[in-house]
Protein backbone atom coordinates (compact mmCIF):
# COMPACT_ATOMS: atom_id res chain seq x y z
CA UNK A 1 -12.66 -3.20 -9.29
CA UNK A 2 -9.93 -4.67 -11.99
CA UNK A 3 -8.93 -7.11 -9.37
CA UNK A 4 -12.27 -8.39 -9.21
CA UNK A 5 -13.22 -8.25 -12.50
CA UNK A 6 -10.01 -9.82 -13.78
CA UNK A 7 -9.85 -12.22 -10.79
CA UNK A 8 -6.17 -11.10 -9.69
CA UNK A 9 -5.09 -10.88 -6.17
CA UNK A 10 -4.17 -7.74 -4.73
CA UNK A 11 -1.01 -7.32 -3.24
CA UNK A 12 -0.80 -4.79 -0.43
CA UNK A 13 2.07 -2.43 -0.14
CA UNK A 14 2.78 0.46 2.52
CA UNK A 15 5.64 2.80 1.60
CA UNK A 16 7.11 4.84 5.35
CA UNK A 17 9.67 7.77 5.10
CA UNK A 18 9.07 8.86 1.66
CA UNK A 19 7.40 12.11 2.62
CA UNK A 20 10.50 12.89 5.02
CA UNK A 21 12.90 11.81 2.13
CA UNK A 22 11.46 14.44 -0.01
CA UNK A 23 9.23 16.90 1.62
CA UNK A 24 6.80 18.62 -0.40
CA UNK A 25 8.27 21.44 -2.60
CA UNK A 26 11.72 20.19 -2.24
CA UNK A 27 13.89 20.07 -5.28
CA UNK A 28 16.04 17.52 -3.85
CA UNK A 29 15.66 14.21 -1.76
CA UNK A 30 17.47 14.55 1.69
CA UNK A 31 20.48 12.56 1.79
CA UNK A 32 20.53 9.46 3.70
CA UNK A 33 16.60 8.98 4.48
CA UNK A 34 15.57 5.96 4.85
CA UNK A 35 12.43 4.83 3.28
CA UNK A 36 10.53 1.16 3.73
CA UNK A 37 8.67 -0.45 1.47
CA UNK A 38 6.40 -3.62 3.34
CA UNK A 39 4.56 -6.17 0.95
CA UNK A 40 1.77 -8.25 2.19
CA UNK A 41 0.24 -11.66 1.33
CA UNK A 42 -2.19 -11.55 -2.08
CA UNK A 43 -5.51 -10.78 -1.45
CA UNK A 44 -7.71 -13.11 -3.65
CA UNK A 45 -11.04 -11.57 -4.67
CA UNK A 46 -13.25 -14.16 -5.06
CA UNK A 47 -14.54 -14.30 -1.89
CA UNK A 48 -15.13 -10.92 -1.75
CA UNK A 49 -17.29 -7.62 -2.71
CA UNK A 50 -15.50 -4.86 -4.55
CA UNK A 51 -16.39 -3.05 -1.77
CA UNK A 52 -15.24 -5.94 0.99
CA UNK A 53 -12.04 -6.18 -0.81
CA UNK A 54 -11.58 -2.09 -0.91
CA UNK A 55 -12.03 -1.91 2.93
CA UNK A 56 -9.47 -5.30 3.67
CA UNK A 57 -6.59 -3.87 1.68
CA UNK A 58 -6.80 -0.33 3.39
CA UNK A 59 -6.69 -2.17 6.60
CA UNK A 60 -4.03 -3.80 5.86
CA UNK A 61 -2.01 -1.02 4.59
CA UNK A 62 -3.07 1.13 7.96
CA UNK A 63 -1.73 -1.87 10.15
CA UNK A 64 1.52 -1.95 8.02
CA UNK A 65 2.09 1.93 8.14
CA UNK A 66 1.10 2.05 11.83
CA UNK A 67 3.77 -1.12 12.56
């Protein structure tokens, strides 16, 4: 809703291997995980609904995670 408001693009981001780095109720990160971060192209909002724009960036982020 900011994004559209404010006109600024949304970048997507996916994050992988952060929930095996550190596993719910552990203290301490395992040592040596690996964990990805992936950035996308901006998403301008202009063309879009807030709803239109909701929907594009969690596809994106799906297709990123699933990659």
């Amino acid at each position: 809703i900011l994004s559209k408001e404010l006109n600024i693009p949304v970048v997507p981001v996916a994050i992988k291997g952060a929930y095996k780095a550190m596993p719910y109720k552990a203290i301490f990160p395992r040592p040596l995980s690996k964990i990805m971060i992936s950035f996308d192209t901006p998403i301008y909002p202009e063309k879009y609904t807030s709803d239109e724009l909701t929907v594009l960036v969690k596809e994106k982020i799906t297709k990123m995670i699933g990659s």
